[in-house]
PDB file of N, CA and C in Angstrom:
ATOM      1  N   UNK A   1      40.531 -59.299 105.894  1.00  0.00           N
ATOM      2  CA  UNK A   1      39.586 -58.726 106.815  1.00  0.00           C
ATOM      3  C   UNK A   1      39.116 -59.835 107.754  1.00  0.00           C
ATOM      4  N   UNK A   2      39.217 -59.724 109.236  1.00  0.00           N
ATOM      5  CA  UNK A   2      38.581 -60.617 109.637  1.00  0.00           C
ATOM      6  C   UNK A   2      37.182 -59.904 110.597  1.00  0.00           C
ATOM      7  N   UNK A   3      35.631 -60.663 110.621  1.00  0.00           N
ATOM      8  CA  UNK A   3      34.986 -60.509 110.805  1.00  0.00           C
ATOM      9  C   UNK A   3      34.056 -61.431 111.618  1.00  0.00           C
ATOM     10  N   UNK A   4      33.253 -61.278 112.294  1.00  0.00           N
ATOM     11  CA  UNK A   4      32.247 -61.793 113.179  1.00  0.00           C
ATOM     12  C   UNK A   4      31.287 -61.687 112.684  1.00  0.00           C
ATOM     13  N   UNK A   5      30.635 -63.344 112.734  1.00  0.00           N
ATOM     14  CA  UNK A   5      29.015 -63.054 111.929  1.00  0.00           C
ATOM     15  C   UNK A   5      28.064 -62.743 112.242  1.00  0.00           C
ATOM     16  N   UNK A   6      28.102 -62.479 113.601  1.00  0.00           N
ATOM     17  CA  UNK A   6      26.912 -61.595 114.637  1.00  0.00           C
ATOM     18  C   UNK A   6      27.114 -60.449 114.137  1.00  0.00           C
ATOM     19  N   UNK A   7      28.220 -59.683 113.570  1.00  0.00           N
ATOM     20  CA  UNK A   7      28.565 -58.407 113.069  1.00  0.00           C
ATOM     21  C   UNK A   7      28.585 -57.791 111.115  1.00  0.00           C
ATOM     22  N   UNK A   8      28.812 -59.187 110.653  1.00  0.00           N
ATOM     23  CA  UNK A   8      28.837 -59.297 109.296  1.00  0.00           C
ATOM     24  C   UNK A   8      28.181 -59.290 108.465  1.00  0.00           C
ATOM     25  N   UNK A   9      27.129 -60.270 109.039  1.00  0.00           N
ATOM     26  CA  UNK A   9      26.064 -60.861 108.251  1.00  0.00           C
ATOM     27  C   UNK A   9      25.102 -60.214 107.767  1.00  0.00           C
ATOM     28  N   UNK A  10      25.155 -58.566 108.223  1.00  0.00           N
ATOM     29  CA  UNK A  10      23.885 -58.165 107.702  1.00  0.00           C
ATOM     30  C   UNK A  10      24.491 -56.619 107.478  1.00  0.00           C
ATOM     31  N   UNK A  11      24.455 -55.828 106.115  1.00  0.00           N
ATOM     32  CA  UNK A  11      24.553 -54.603 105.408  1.00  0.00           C
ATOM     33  C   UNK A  11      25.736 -54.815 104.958  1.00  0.00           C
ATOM     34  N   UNK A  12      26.365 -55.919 104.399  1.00  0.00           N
ATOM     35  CA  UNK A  12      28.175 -55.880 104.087  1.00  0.00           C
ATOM     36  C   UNK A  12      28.101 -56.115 102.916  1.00  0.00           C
ATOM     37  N   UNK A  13      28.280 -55.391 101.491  1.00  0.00           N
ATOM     38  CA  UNK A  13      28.885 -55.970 100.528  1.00  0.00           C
ATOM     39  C   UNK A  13      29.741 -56.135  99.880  1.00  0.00           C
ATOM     40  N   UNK A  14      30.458 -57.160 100.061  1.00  0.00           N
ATOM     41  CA  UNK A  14      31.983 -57.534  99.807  1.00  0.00           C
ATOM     42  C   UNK A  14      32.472 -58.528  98.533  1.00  0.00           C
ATOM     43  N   UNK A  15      31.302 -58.238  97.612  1.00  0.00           N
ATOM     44  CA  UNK A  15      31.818 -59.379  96.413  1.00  0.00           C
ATOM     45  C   UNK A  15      32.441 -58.692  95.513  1.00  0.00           C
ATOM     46  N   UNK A  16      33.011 -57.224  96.050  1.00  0.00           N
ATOM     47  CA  UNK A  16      34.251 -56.589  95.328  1.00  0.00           C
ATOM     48  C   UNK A  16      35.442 -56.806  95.599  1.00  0.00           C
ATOM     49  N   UNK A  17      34.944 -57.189  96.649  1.00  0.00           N
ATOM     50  CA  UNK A  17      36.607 -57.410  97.514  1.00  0.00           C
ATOM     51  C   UNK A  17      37.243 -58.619  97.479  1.00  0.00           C
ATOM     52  N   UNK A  18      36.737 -59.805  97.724  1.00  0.00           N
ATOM     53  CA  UNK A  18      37.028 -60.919  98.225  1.00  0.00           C
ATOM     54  C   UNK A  18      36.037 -61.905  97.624  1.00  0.00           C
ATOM     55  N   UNK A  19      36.464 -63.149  97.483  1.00  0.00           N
ATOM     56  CA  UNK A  19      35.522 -64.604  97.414  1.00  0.00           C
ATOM     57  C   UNK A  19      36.194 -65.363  98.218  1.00  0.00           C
ATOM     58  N   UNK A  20      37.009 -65.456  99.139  1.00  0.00           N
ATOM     59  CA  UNK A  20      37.307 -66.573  99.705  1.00  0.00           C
ATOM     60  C   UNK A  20      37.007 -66.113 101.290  1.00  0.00           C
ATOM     61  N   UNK A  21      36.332 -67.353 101.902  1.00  0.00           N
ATOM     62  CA  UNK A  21      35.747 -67.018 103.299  1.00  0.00           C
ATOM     63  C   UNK A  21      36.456 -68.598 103.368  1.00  0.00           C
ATOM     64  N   UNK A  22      37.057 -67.879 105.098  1.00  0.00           N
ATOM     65  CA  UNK A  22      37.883 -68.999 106.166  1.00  0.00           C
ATOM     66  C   UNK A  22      37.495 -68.838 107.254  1.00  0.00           C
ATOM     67  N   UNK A  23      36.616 -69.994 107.695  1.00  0.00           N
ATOM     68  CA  UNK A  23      35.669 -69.823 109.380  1.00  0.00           C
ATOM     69  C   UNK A  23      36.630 -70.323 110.593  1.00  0.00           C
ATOM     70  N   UNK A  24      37.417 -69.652 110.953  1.00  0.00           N
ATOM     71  CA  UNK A  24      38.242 -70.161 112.071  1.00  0.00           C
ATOM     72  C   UNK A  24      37.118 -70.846 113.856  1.00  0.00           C
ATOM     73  N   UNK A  25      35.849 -70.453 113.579  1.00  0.00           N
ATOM     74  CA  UNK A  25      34.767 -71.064 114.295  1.00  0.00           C
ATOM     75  C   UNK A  25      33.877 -70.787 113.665  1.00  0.00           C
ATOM     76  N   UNK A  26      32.898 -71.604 114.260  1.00  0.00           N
ATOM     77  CA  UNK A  26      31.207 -71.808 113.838  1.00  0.00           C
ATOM     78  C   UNK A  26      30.860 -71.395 114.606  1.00  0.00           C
ATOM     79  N   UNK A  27      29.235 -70.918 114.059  1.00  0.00           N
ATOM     80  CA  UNK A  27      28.327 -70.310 114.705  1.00  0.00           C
ATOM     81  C   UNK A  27      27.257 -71.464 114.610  1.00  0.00           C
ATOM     82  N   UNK A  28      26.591 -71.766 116.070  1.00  0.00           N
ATOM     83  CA  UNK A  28      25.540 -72.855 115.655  1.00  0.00           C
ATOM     84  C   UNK A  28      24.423 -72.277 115.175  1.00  0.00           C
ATOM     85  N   UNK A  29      24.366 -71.152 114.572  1.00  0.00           N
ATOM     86  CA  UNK A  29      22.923 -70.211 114.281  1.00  0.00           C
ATOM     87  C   UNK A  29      23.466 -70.669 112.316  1.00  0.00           C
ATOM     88  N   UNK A  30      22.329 -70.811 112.044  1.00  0.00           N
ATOM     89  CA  UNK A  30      22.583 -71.605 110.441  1.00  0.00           C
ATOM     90  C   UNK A  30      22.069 -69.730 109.691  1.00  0.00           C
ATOM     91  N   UNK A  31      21.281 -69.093 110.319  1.00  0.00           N
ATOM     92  CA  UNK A  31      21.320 -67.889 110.155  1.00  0.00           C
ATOM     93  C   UNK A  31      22.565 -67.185 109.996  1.00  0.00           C
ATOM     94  N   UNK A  32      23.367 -67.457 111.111  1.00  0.00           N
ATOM     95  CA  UNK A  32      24.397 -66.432 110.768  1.00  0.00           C
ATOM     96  C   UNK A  32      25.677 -66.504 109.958  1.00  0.00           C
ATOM     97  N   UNK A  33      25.559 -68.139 109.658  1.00  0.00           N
ATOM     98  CA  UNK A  33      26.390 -68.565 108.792  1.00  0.00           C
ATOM     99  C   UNK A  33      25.776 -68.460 107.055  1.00  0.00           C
ATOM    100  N   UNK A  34      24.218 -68.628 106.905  1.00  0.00           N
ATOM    101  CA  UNK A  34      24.012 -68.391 105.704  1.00  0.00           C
ATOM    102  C   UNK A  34      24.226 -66.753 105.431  1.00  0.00           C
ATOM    103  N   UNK A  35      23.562 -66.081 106.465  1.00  0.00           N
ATOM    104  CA  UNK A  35      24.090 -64.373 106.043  1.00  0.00           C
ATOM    105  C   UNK A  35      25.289 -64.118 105.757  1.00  0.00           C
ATOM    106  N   UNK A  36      26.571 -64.320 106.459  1.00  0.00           N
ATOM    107  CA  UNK A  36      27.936 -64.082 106.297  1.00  0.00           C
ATOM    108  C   UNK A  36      28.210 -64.570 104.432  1.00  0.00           C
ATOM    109  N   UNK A  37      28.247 -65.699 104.681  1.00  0.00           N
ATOM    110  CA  UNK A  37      28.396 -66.278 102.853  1.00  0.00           C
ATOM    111  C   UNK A  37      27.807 -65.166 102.025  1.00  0.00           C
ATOM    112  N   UNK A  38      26.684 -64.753 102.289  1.00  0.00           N
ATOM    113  CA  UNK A  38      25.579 -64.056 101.358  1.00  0.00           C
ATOM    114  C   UNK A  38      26.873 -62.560 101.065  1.00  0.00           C
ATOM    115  N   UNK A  39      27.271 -62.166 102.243  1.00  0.00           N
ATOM    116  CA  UNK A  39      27.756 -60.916 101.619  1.00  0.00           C
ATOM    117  C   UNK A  39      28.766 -61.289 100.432  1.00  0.00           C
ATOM    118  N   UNK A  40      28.975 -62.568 100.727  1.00  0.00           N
ATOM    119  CA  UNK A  40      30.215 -62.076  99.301  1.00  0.00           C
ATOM    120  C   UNK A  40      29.237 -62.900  97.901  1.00  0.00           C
ATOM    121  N   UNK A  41      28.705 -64.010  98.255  1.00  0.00           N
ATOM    122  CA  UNK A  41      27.980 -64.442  96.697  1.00  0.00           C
ATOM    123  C   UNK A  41      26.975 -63.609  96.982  1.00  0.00           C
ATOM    124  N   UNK A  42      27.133 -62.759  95.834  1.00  0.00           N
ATOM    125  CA  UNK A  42      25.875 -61.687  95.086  1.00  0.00           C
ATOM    126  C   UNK A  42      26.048 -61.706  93.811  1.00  0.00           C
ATOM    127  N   UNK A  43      25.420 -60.814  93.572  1.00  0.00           N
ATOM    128  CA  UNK A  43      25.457 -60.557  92.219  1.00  0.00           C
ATOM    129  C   UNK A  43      26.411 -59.462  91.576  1.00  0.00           C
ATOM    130  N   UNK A  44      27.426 -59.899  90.746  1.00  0.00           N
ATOM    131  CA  UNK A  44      28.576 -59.161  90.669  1.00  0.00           C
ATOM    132  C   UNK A  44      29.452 -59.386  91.031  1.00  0.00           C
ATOM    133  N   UNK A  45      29.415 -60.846  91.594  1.00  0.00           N
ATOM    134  CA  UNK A  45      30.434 -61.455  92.219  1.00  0.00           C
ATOM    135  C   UNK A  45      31.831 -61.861  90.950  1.00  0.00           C
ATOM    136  N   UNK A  46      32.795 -61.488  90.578  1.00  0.00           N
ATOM    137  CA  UNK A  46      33.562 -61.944  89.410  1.00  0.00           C
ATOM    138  C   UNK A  46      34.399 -63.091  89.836  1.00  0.00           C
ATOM    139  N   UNK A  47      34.324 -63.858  91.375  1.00  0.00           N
ATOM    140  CA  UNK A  47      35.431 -64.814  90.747  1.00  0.00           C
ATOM    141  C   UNK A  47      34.347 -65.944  91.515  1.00  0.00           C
ATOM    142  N   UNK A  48      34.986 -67.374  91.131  1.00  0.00           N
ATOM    143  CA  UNK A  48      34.196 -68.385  92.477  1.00  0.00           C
ATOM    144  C   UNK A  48      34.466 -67.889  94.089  1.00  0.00           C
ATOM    145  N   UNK A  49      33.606 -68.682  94.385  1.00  0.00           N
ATOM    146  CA  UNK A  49      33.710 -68.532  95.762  1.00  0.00           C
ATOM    147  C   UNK A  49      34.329 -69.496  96.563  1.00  0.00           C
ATOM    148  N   UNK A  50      34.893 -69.563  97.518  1.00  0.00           N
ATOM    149  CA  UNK A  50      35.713 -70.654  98.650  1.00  0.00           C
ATOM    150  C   UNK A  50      35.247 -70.443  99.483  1.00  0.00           C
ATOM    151  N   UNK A  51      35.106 -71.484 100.347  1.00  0.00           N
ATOM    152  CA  UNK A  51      34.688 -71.425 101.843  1.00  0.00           C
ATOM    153  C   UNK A  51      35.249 -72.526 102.138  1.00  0.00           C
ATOM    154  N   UNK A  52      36.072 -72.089 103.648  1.00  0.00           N
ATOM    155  CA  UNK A  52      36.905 -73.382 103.968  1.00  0.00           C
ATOM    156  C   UNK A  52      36.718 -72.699 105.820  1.00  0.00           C
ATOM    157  N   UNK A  53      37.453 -74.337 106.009  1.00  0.00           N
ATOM    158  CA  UNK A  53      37.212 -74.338 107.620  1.00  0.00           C
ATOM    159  C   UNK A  53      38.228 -74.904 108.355  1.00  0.00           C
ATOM    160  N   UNK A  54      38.221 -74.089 109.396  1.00  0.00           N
ATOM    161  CA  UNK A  54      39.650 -74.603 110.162  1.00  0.00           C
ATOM    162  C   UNK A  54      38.837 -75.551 111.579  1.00  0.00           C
ATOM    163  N   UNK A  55      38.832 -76.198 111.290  1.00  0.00           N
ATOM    164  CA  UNK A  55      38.129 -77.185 112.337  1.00  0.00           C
ATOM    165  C   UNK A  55      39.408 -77.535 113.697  1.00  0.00           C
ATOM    166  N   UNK A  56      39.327 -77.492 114.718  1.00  0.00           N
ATOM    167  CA  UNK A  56      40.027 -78.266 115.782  1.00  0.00           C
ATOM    168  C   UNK A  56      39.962 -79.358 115.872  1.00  0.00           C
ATOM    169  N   UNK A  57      41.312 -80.363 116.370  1.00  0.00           N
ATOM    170  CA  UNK A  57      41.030 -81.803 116.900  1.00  0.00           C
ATOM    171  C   UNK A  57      40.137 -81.894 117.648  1.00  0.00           C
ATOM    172  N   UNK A  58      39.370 -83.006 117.428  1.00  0.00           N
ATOM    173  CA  UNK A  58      38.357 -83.387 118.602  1.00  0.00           C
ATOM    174  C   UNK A  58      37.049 -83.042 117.774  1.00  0.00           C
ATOM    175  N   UNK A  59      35.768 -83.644 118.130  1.00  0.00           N
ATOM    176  CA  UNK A  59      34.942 -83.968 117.852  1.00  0.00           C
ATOM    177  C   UNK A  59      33.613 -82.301 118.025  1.00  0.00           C
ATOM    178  N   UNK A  60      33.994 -81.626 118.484  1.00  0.00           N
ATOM    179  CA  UNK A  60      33.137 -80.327 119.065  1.00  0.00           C
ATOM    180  C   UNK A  60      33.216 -79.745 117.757  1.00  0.00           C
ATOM    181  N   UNK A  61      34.252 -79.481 116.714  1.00  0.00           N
ATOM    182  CA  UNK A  61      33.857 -78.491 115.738  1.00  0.00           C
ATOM    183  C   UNK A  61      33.429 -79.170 114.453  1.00  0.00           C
ATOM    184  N   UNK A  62      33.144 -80.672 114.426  1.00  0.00           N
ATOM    185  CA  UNK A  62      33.126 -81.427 113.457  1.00  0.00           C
ATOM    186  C   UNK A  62      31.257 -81.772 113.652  1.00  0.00           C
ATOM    187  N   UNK A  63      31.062 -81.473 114.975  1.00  0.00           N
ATOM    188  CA  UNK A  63      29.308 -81.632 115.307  1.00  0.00           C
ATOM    189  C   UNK A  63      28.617 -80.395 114.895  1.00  0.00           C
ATOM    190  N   UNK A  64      29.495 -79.375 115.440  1.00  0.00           N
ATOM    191  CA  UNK A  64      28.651 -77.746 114.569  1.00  0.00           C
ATOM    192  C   UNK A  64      28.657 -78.015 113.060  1.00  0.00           C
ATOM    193  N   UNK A  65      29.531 -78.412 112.427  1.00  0.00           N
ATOM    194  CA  UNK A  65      29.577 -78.455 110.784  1.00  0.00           C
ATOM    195  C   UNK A  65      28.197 -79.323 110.553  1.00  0.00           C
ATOM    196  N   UNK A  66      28.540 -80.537 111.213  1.00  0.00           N
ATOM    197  CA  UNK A  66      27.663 -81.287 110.865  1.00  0.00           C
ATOM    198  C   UNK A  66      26.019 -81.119 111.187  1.00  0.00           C
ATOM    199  N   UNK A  67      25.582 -80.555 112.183  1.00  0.00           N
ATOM    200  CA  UNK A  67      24.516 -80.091 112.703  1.00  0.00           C
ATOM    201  C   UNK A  67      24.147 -78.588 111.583  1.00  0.00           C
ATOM    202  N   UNK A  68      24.610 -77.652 111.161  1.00  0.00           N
ATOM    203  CA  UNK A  68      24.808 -76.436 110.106  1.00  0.00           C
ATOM    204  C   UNK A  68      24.109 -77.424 109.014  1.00  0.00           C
ATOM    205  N   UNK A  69      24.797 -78.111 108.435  1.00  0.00           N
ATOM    206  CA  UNK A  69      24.717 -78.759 107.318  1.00  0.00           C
ATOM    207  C   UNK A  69      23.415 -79.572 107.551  1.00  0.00           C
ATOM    208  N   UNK A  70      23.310 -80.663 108.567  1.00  0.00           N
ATOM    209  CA  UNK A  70      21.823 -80.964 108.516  1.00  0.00           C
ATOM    210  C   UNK A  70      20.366 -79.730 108.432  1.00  0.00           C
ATOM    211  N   UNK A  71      20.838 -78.806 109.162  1.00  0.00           N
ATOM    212  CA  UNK A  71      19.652 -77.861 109.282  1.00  0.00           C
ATOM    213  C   UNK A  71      19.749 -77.306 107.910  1.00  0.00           C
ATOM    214  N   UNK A  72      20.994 -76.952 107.049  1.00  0.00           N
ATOM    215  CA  UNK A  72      20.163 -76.883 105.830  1.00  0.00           C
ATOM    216  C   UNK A  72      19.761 -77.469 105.029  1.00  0.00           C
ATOM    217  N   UNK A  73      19.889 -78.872 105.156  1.00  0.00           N
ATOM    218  CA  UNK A  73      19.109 -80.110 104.420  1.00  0.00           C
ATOM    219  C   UNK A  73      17.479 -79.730 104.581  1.00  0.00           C
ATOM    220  N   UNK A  74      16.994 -79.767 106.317  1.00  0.00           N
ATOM    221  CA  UNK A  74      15.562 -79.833 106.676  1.00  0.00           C
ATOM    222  C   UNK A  74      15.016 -78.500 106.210  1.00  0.00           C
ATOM    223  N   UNK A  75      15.670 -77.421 106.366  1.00  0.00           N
ATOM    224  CA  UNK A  75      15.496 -76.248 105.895  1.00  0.00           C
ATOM    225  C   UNK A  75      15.015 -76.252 104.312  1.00  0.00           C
ATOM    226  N   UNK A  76      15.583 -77.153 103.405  1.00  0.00           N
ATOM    227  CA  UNK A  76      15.553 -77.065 101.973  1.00  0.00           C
ATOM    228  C   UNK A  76      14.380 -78.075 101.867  1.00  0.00           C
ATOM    229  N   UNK A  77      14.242 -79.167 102.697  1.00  0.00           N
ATOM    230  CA  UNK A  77      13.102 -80.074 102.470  1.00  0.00           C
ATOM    231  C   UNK A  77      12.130 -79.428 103.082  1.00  0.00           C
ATOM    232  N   UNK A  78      11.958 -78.784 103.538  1.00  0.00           N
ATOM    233  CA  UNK A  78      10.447 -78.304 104.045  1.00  0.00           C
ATOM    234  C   UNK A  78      10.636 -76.715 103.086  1.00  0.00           C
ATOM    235  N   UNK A  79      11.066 -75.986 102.925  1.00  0.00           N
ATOM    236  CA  UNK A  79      11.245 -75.723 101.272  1.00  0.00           C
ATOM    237  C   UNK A  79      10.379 -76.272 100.389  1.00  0.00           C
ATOM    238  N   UNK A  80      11.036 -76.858  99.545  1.00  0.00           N
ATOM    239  CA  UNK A  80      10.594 -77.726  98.836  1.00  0.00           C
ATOM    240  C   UNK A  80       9.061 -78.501  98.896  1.00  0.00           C
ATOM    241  N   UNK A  81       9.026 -78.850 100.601  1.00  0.00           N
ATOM    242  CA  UNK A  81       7.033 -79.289 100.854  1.00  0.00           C
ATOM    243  C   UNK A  81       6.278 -78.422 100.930  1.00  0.00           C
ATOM    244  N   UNK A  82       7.268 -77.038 100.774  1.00  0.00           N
ATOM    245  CA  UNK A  82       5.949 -75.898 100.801  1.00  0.00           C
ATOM    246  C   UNK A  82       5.672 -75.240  99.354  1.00  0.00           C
ATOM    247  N   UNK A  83       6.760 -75.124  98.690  1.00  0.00           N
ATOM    248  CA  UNK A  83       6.688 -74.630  97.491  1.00  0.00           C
ATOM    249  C   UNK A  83       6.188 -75.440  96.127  1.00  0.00           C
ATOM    250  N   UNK A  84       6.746 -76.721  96.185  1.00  0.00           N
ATOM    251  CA  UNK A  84       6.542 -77.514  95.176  1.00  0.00           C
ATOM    252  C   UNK A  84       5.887 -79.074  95.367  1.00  0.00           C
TER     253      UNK A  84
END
């Protein structure tokens, strides 16, 4: 199935179907990349999950990863300064 996470990310549940997610692009919205994942890890999910990435040469799809990934660092630390 291939899908768009402006389109995906929200009423899909697919942890019957599938565990492996392949992002042929990023979305710089850390929203729409944590929603997409979400449809398949739920609960009832029976196998692991994969997530892999087809990144392009050159430095443009290696800054979205990396920028995704920082925002959910700050995301989890201010988390964390609010909760605990």
């Amino acid at each position: 199935m291939l899908l768009h996470p402006a389109s995906a990310g929200h009423g899909l549940n697919l942890q019957a179907g599938g565990h492996h997610a392949v992002w042929f692009t990023l979305p710089w919205s850390l929203e729409m990349w944590k929603q997409s994942h979400g449809r398949l890890i739920r609960h009832g999910q029976q196998s692991p999950y994969v997530m892999s990435h087809v990144l392009s040469a050159g430095p443009l799809d290696e800054r979205v990863l990396a920028a995704l990934h920082r925002t959910l660092a700050v995301e989890g630390e201010l988390l964390d300064a609010l909760l605990g």
